[in-house]
PDB file of N, CA and C in Angstrom:
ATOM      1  N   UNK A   1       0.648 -20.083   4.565  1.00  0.00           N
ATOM      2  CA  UNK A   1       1.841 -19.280   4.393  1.00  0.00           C
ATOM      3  C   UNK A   1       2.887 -20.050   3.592  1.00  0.00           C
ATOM      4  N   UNK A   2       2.875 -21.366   3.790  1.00  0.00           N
ATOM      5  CA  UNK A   2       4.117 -22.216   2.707  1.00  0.00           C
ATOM      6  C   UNK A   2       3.942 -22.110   1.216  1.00  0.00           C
ATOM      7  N   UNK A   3       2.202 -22.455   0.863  1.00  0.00           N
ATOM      8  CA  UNK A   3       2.167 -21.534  -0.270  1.00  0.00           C
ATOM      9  C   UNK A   3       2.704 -20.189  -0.815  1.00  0.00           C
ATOM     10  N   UNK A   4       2.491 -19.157   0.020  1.00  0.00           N
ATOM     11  CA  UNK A   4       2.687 -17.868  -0.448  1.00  0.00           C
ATOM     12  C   UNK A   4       4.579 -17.618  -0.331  1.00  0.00           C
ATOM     13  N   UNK A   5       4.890 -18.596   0.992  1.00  0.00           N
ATOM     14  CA  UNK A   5       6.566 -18.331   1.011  1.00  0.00           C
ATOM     15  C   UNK A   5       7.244 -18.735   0.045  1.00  0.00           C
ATOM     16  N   UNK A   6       7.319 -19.533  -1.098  1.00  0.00           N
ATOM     17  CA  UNK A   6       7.985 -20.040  -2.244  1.00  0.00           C
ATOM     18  C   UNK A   6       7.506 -18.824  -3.169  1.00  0.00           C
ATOM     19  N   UNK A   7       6.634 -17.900  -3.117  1.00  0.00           N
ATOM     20  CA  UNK A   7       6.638 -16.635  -3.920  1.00  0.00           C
ATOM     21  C   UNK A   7       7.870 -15.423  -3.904  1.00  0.00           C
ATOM     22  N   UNK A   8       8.541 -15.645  -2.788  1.00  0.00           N
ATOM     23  CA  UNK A   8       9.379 -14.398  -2.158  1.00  0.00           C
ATOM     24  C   UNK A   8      10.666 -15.380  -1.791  1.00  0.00           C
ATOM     25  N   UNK A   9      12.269 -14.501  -1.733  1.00  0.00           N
ATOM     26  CA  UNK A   9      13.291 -14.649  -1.584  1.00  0.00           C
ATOM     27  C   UNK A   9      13.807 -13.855   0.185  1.00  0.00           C
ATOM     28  N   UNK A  10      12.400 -14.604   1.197  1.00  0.00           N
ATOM     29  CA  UNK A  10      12.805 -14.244   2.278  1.00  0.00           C
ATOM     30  C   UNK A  10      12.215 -15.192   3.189  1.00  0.00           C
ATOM     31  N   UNK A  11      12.661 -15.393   3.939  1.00  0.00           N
ATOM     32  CA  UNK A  11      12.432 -16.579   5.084  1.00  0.00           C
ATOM     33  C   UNK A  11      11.063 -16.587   5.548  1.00  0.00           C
ATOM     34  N   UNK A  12      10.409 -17.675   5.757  1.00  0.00           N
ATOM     35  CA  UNK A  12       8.957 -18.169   6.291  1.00  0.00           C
ATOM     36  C   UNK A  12       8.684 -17.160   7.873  1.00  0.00           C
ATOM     37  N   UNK A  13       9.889 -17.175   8.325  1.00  0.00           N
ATOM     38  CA  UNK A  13       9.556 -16.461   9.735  1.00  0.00           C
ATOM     39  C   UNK A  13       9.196 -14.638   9.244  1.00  0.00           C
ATOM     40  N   UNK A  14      10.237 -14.031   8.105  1.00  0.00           N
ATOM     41  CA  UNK A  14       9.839 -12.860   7.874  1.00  0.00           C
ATOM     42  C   UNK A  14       8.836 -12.792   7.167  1.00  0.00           C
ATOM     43  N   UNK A  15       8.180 -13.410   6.300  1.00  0.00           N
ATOM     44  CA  UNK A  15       6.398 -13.051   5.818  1.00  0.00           C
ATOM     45  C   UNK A  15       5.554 -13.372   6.785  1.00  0.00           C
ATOM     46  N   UNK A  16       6.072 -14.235   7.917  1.00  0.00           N
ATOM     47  CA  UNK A  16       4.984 -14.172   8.800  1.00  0.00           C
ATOM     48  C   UNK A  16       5.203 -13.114  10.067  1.00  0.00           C
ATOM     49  N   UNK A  17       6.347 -11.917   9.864  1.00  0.00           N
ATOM     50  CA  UNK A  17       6.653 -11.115  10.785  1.00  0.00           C
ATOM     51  C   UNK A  17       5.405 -10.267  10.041  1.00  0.00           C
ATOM     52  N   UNK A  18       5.847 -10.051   8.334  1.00  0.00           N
ATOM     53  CA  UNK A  18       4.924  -9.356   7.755  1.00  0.00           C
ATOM     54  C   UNK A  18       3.497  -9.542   7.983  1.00  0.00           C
ATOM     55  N   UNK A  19       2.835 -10.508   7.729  1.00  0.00           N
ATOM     56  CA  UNK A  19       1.541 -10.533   7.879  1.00  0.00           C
ATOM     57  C   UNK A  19       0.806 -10.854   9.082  1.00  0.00           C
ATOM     58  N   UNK A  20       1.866 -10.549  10.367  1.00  0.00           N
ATOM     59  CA  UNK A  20       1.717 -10.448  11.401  1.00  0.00           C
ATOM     60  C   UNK A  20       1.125  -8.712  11.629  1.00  0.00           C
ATOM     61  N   UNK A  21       1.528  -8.001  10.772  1.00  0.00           N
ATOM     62  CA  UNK A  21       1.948  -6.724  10.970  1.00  0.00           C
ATOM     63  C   UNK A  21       0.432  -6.432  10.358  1.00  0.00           C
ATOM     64  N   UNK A  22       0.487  -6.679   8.805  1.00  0.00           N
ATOM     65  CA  UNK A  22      -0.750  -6.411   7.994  1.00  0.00           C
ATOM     66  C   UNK A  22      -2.403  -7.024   9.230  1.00  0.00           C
ATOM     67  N   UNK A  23      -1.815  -7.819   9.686  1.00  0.00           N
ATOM     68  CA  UNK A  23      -3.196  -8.149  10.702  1.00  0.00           C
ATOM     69  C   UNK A  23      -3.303  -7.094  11.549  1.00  0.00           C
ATOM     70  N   UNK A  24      -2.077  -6.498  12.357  1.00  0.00           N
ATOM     71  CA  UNK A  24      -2.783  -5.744  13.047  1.00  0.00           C
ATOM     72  C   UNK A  24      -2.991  -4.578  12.693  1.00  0.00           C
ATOM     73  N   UNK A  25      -3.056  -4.214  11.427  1.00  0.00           N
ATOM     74  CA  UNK A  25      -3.248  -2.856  11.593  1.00  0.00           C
ATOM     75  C   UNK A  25      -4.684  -2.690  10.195  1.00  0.00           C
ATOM     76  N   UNK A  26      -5.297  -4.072  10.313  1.00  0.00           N
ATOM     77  CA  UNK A  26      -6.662  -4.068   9.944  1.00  0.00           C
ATOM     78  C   UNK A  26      -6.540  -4.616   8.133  1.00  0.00           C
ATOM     79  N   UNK A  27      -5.627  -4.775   7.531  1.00  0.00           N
ATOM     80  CA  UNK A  27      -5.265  -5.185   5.979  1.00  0.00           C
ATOM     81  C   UNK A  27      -5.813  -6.509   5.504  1.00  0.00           C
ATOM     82  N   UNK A  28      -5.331  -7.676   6.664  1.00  0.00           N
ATOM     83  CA  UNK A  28      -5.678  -8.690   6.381  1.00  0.00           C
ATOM     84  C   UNK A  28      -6.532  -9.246   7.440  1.00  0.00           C
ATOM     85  N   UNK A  29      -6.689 -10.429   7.493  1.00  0.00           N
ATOM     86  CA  UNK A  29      -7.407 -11.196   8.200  1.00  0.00           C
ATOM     87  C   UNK A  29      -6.805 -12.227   8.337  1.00  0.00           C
ATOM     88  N   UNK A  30      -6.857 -13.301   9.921  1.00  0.00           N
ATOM     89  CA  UNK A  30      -6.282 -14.402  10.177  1.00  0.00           C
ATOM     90  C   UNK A  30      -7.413 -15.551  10.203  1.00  0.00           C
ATOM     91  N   UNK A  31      -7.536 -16.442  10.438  1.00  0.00           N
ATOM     92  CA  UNK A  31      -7.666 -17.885  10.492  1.00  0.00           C
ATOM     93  C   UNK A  31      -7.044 -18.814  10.816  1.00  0.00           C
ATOM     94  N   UNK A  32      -6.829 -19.364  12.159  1.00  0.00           N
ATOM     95  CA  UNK A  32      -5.983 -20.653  12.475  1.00  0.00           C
ATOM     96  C   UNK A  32      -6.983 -21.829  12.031  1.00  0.00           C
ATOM     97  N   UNK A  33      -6.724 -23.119  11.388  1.00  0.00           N
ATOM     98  CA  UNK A  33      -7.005 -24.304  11.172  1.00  0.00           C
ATOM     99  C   UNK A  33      -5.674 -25.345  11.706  1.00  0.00           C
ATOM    100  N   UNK A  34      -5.878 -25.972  13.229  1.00  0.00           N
ATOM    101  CA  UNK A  34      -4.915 -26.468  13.382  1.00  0.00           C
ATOM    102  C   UNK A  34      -3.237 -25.653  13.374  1.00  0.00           C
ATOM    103  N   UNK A  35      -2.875 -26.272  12.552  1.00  0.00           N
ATOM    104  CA  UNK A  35      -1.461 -25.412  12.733  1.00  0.00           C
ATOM    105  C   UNK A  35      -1.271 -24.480  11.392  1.00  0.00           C
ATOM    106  N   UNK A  36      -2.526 -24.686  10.907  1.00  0.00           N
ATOM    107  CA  UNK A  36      -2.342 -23.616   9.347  1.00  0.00           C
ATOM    108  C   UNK A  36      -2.838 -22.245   9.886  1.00  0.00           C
ATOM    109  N   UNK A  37      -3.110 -21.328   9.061  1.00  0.00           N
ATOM    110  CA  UNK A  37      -3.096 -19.873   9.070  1.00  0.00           C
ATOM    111  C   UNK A  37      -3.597 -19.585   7.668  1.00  0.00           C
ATOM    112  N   UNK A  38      -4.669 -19.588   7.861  1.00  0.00           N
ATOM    113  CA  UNK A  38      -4.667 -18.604   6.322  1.00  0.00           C
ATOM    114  C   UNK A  38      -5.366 -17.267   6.626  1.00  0.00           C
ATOM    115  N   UNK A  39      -4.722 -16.462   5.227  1.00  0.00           N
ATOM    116  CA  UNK A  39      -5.055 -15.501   5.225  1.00  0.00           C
ATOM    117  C   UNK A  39      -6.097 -14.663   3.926  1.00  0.00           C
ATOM    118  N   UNK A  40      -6.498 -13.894   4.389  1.00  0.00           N
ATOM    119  CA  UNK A  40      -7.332 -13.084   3.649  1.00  0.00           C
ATOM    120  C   UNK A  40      -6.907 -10.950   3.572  1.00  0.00           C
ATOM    121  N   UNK A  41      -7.293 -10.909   2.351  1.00  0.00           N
ATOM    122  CA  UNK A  41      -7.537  -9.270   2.692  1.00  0.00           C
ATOM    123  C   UNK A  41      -8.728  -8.672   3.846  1.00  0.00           C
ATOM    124  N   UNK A  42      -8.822  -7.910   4.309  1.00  0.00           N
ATOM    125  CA  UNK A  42      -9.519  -7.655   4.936  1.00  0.00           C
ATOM    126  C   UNK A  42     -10.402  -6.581   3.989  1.00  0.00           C
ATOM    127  N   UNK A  43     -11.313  -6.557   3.991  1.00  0.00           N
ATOM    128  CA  UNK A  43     -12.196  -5.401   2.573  1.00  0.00           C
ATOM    129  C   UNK A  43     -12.085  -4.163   3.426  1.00  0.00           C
ATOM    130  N   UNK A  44     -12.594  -3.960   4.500  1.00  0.00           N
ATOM    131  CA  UNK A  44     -12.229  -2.806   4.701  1.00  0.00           C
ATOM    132  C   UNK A  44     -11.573  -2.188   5.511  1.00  0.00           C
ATOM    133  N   UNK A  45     -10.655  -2.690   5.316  1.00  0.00           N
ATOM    134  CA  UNK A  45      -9.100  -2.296   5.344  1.00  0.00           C
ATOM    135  C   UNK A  45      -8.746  -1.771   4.649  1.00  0.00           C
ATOM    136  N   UNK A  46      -8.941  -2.641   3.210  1.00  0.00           N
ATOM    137  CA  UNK A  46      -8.419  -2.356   1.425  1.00  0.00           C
ATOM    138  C   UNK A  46      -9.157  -0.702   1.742  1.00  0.00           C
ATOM    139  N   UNK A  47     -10.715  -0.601   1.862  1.00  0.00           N
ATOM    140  CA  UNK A  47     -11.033   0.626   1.182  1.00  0.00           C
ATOM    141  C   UNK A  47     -10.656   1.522   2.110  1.00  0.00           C
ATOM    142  N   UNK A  48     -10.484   1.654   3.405  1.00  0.00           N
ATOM    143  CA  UNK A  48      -9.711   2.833   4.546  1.00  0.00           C
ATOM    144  C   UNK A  48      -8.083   2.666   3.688  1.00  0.00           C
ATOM    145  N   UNK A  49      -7.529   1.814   3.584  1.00  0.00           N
ATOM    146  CA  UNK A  49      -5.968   2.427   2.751  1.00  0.00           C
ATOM    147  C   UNK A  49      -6.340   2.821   1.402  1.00  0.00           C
ATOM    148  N   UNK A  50      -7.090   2.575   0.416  1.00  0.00           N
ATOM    149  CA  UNK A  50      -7.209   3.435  -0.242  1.00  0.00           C
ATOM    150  C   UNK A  50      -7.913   4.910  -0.398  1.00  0.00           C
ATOM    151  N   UNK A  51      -8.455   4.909   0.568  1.00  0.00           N
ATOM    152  CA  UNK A  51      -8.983   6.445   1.170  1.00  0.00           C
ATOM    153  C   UNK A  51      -7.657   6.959   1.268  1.00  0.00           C
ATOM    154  N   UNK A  52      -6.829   6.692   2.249  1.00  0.00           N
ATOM    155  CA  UNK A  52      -5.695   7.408   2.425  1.00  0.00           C
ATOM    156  C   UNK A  52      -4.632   7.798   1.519  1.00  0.00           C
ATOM    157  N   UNK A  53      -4.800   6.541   0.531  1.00  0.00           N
ATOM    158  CA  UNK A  53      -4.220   7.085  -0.842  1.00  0.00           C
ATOM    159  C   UNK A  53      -4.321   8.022  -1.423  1.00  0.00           C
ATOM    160  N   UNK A  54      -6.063   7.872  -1.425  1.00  0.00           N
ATOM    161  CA  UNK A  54      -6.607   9.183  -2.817  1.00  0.00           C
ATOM    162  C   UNK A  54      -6.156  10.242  -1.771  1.00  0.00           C
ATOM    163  N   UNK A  55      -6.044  10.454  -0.674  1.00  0.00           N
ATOM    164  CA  UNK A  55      -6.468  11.813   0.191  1.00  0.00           C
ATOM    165  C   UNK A  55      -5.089  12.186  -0.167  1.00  0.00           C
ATOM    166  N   UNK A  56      -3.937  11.516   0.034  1.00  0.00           N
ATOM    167  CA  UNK A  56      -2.440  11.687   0.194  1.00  0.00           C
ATOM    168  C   UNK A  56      -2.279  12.252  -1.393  1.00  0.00           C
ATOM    169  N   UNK A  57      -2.435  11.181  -2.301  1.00  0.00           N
ATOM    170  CA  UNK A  57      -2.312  11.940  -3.432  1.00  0.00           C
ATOM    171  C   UNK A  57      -2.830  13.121  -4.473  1.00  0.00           C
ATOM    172  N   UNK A  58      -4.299  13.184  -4.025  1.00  0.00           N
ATOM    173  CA  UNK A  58      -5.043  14.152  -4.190  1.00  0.00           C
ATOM    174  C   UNK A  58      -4.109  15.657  -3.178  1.00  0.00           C
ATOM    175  N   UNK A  59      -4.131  15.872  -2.027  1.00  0.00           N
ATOM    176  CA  UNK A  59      -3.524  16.783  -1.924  1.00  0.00           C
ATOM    177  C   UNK A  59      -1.700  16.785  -2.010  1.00  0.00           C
ATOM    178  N   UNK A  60      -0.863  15.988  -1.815  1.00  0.00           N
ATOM    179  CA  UNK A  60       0.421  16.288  -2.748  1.00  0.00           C
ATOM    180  C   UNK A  60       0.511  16.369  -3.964  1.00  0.00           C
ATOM    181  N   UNK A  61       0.066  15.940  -4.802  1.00  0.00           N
ATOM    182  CA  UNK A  61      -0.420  16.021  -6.139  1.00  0.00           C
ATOM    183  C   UNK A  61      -0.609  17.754  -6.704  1.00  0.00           C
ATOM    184  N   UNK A  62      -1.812  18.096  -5.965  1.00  0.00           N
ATOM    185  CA  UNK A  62      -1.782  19.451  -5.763  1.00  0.00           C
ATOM    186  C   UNK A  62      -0.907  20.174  -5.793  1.00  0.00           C
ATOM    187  N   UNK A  63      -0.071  19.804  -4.778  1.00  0.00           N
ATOM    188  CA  UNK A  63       1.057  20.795  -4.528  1.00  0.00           C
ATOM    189  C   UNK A  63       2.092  20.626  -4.994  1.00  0.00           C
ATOM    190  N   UNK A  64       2.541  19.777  -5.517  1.00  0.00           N
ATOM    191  CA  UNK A  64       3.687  19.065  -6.906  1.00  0.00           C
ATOM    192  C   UNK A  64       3.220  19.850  -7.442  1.00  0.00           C
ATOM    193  N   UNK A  65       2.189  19.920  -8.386  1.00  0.00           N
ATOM    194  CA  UNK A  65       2.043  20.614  -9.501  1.00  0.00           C
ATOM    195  C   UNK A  65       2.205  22.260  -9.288  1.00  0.00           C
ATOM    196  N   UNK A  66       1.649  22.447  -8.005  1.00  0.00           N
ATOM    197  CA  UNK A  66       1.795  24.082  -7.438  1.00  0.00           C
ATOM    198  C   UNK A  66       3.030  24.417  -7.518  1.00  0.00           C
ATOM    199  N   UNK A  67       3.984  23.387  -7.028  1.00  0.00           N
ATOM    200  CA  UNK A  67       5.542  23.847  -7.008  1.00  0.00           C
ATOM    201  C   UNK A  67       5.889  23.993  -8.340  1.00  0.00           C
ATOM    202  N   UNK A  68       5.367  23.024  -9.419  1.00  0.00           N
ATOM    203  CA  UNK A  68       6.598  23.078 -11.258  1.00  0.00           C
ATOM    204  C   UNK A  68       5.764  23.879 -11.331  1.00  0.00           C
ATOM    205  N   UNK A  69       4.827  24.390 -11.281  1.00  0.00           N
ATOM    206  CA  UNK A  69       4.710  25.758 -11.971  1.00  0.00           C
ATOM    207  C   UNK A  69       5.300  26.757 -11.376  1.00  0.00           C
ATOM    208  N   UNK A  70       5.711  27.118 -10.058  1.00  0.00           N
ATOM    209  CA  UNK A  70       6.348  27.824 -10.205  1.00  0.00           C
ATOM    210  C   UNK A  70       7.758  28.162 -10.008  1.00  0.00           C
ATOM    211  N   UNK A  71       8.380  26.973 -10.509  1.00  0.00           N
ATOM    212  CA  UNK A  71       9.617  26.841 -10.367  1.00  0.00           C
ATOM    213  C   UNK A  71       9.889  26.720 -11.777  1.00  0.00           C
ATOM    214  N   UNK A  72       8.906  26.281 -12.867  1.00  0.00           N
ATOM    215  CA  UNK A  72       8.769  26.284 -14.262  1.00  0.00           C
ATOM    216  C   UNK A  72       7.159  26.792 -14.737  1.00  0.00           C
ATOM    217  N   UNK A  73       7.283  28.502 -14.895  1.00  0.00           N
ATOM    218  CA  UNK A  73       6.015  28.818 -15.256  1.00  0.00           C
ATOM    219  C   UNK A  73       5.832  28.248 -16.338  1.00  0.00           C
ATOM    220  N   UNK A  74       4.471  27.644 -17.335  1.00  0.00           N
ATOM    221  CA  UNK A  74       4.535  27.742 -18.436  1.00  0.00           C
ATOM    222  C   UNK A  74       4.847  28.604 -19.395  1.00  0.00           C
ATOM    223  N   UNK A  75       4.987  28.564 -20.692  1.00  0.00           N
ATOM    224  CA  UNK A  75       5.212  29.677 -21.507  1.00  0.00           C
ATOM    225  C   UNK A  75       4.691  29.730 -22.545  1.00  0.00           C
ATOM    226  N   UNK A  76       4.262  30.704 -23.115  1.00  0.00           N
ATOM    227  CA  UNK A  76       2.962  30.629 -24.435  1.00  0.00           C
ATOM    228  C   UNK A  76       4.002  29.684 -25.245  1.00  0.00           C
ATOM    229  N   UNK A  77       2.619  29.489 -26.322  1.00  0.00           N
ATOM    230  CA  UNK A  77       2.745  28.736 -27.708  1.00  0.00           C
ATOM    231  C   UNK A  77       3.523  27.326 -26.903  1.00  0.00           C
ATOM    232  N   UNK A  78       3.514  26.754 -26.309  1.00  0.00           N
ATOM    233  CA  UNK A  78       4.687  25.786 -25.973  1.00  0.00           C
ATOM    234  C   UNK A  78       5.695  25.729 -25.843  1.00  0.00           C
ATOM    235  N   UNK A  79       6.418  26.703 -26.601  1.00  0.00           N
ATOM    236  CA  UNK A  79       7.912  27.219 -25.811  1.00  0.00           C
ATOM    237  C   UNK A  79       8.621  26.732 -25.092  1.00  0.00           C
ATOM    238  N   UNK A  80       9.660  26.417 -24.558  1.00  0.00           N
ATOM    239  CA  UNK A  80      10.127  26.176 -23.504  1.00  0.00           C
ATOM    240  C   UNK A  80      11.414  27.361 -23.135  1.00  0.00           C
TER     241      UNK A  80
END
């Protein structure tokens, strides 16, 4: 984590509140060595949050576009 804390403009205790957080909810992975910690992505973690991505954006996406059209039908020739 001392590595990764000189990346960010926030205290050693809050990236490790953060990747306290990312562990439990399956993102990363821990490792104690002594008093170190390292960390890893967790793989599938990565691919369950990006499931939820495509799913989230695949259907809002949808419906964004459902709404400008009809809040802005198109109009022939390009028109506006």
């Amino acid at each position: 984590m001392t590595e990764l804390s000189g990346h960010f403009a926030v205290s050693r205790s809050a990236i490790s509140q953060h990747l306290l957080l990312l562990s439990e909810v399956g993102l990363v992975s821990a490792r104690k060595d002594g008093r170190n910690r390292y960390y890893s992505l967790d793989a599938a973690g990565m691919v369950r949050l990006r499931e939820e991505f495509d799913s989230f954006w695949t259907n809002e996406l949808d419906l964004l576009v459902a709404d400008a059209g009809r809040l802005h039908p198109p109009t022939s020739q390009g028109k506006i």
